[in-house]
N, C-alpha and C. Protein backbone atom coordinates (compact mmCIF):
# COMPACT_ATOMS: atom_id res chain seq x y z
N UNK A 1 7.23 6.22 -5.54
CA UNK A 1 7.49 4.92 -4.96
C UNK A 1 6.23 4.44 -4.27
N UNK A 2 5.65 3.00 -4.20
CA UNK A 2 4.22 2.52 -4.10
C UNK A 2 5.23 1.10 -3.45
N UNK A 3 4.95 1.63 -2.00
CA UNK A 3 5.34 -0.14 -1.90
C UNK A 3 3.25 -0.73 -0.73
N UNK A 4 3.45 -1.94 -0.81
CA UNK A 4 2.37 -2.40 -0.40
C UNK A 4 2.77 -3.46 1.11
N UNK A 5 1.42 -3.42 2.16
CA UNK A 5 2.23 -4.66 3.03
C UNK A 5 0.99 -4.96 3.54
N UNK A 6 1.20 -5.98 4.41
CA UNK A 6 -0.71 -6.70 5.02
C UNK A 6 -0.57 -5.70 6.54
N UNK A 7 -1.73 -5.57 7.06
CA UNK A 7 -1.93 -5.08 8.00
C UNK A 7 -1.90 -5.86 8.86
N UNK A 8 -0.82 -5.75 9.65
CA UNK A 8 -0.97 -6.57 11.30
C UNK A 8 -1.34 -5.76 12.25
N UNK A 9 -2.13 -6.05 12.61
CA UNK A 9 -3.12 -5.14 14.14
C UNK A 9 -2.27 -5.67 15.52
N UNK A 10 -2.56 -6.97 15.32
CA UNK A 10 -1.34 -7.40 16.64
C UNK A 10 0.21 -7.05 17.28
N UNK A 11 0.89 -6.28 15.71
CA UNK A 11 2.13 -5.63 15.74
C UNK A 11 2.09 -4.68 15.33
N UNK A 12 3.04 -4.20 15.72
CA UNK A 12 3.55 -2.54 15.06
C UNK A 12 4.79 -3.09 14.14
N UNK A 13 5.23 -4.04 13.32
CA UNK A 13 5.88 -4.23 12.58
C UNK A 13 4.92 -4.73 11.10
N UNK A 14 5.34 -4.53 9.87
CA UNK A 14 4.33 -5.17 8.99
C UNK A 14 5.08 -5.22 7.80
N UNK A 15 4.80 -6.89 7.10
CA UNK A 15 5.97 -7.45 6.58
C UNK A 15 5.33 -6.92 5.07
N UNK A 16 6.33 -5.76 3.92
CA UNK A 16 6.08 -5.75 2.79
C UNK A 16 5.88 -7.18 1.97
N UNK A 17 4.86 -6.67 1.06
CA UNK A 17 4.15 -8.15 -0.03
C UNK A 17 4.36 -7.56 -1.46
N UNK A 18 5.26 -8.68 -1.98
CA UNK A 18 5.67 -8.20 -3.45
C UNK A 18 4.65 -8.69 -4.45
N UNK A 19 3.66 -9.60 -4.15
CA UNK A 19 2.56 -9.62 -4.55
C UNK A 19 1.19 -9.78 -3.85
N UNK A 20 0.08 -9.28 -4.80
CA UNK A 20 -0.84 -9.01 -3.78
C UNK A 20 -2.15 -9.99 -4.48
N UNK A 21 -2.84 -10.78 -3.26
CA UNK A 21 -3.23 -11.93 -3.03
C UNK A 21 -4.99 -11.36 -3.42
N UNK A 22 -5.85 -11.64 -4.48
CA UNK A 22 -6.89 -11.65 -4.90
C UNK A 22 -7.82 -11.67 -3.32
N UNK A 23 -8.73 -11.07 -2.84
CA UNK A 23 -9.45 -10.55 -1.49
C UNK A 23 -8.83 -10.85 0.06
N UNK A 24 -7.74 -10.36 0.18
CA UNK A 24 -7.19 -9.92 0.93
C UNK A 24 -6.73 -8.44 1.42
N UNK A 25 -7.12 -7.85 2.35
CA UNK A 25 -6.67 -6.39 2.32
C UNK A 25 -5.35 -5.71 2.52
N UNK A 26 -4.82 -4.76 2.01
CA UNK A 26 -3.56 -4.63 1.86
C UNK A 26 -3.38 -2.47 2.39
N UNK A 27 -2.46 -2.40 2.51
CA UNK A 27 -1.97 -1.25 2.73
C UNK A 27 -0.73 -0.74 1.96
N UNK A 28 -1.34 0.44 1.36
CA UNK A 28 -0.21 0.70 0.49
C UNK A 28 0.50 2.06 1.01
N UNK A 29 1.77 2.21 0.76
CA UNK A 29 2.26 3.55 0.73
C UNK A 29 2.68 4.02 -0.06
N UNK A 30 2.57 5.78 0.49
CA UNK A 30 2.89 6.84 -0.79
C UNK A 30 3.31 8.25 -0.18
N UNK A 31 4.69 8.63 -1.34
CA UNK A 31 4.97 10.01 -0.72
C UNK A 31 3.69 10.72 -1.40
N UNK A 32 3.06 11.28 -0.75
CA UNK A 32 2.23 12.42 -1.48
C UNK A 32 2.24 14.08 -0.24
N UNK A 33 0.98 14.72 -0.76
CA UNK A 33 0.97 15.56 -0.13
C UNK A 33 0.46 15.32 1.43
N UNK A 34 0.47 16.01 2.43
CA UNK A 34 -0.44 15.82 3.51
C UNK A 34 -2.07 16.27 3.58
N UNK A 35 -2.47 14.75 3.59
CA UNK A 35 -4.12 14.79 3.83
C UNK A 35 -4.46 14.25 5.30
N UNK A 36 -5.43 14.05 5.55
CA UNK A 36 -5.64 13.84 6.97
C UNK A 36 -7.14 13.15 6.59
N UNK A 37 -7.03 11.83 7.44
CA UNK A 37 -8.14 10.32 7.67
C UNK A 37 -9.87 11.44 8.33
N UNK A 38 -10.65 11.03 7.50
CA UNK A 38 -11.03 9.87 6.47
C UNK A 38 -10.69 10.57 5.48
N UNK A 39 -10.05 10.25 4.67
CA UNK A 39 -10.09 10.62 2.94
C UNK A 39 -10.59 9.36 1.99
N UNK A 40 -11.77 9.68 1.17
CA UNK A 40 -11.82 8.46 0.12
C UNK A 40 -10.86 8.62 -0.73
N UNK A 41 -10.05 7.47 -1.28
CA UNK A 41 -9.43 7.40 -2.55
C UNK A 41 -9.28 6.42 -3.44
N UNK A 42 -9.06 7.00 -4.63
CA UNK A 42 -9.57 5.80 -6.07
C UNK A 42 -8.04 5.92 -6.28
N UNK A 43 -7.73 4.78 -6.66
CA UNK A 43 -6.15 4.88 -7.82
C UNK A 43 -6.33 4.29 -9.14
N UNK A 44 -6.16 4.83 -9.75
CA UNK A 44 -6.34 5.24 -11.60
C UNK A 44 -5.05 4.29 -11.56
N UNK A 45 -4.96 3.14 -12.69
CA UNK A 45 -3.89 2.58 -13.90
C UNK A 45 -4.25 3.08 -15.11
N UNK A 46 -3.51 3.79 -15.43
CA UNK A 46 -3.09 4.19 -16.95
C UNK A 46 -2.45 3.56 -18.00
N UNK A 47 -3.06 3.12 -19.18
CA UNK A 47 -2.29 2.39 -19.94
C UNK A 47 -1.86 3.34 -21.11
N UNK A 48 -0.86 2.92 -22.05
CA UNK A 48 -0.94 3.83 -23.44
C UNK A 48 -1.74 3.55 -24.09
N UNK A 49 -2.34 4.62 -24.67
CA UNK A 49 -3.51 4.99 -25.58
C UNK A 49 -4.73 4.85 -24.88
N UNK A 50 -4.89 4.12 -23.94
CA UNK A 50 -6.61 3.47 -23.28
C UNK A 50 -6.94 4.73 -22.49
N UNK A 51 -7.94 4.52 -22.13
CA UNK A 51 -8.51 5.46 -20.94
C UNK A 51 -8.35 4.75 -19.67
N UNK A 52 -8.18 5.62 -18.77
CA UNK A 52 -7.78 5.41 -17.15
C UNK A 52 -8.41 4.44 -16.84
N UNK A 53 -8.62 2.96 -15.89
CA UNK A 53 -9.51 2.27 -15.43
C UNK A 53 -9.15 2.55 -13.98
N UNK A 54 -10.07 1.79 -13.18
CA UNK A 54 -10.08 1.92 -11.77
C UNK A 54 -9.58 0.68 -11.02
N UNK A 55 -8.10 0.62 -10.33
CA UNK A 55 -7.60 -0.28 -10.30
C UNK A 55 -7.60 -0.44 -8.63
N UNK A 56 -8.15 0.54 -7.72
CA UNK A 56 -8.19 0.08 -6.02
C UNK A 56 -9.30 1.07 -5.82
N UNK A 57 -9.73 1.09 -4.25
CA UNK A 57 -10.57 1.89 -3.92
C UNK A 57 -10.43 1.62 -2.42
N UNK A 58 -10.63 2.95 -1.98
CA UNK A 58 -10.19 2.46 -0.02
C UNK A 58 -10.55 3.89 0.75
N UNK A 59 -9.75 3.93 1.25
CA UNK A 59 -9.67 4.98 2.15
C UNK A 59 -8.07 5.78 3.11
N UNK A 60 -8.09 6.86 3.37
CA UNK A 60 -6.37 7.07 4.24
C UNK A 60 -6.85 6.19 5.17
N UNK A 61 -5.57 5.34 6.20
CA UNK A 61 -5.76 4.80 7.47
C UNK A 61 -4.98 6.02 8.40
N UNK A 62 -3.92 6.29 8.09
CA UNK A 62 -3.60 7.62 9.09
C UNK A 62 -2.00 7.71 8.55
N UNK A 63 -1.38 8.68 8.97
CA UNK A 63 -0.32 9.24 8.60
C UNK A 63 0.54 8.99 9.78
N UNK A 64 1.54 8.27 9.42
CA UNK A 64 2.44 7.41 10.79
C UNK A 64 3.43 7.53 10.13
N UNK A 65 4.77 8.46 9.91
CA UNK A 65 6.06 8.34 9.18
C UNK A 65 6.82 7.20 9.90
N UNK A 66 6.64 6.99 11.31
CA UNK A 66 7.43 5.68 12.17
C UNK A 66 6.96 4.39 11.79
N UNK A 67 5.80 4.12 10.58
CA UNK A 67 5.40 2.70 10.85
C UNK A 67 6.72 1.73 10.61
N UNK A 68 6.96 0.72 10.61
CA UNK A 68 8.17 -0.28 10.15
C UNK A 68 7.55 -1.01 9.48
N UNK A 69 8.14 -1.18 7.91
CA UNK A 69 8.10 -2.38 6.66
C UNK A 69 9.09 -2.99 6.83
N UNK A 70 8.87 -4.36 6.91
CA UNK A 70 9.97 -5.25 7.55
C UNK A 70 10.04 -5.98 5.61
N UNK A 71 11.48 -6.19 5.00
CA UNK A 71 11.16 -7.10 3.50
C UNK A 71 11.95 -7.99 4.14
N UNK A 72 11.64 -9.11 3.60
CA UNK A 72 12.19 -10.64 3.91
C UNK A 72 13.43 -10.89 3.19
N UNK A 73 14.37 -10.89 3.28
CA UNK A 73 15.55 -11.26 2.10
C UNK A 73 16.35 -12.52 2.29
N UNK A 74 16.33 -13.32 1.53
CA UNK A 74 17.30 -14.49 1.89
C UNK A 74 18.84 -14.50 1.35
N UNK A 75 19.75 -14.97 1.94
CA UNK A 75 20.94 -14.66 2.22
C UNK A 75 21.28 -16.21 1.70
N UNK A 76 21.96 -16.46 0.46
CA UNK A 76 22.83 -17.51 0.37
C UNK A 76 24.50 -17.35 -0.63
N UNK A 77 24.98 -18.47 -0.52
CA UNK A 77 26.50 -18.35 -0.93
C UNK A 77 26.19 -19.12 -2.10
C-alpha cells in the first residue's frame, strides 16, 4: 500500500493527495522494513516487458507510526 500526502510543517495533520501535482513535493508512505533517516531512496516503475525506469528520488524523512492522513470525502444523498 503507497498512499502519498503534501507536507504541512505548520500541522501535525496532512491531507492525503490522490494526485500528484508536477514540482511540488510530496510524501509518500510505505509498510516496509525498519530503516532509520538519512536513507537515500530511488523508486523503480516496472512495466511488462521494459526495463525498470526511475520514477522518484528523495530521501527517509523519519519514522512516525502516529503521523495523521486526513482523506477528504464528500457526503451526498
Amino acid at each position: 500500500m503507497l498512499l502519498f500526502s503534501f507536507d504541512n510543517i505548520n500541522c501535525n495533520k496532512h491531507k492525503m493527495e490522490r494526485f500528484l501535482h508536477h514540482g511540488r513535493f510530496y510524501v509518500a508512505f510505505v509498510y516496509a522494513p525498519i530503516s532509520f533517516p538519512p536513507l537515500p531512496l530511488i523508486v523503480l516503475k516496472n512495466r511488462d516487458g521494459e526495463q525498470s525506469t526511475i520514477a522518484a528520488v528523495g530521501s527517509l524523512k523519519s519514522m512516525d507510526p502516529d503521523r495523521i492522513i486526513l482523506k477528504k470525502i464528500v457526503l451526498t444523498m
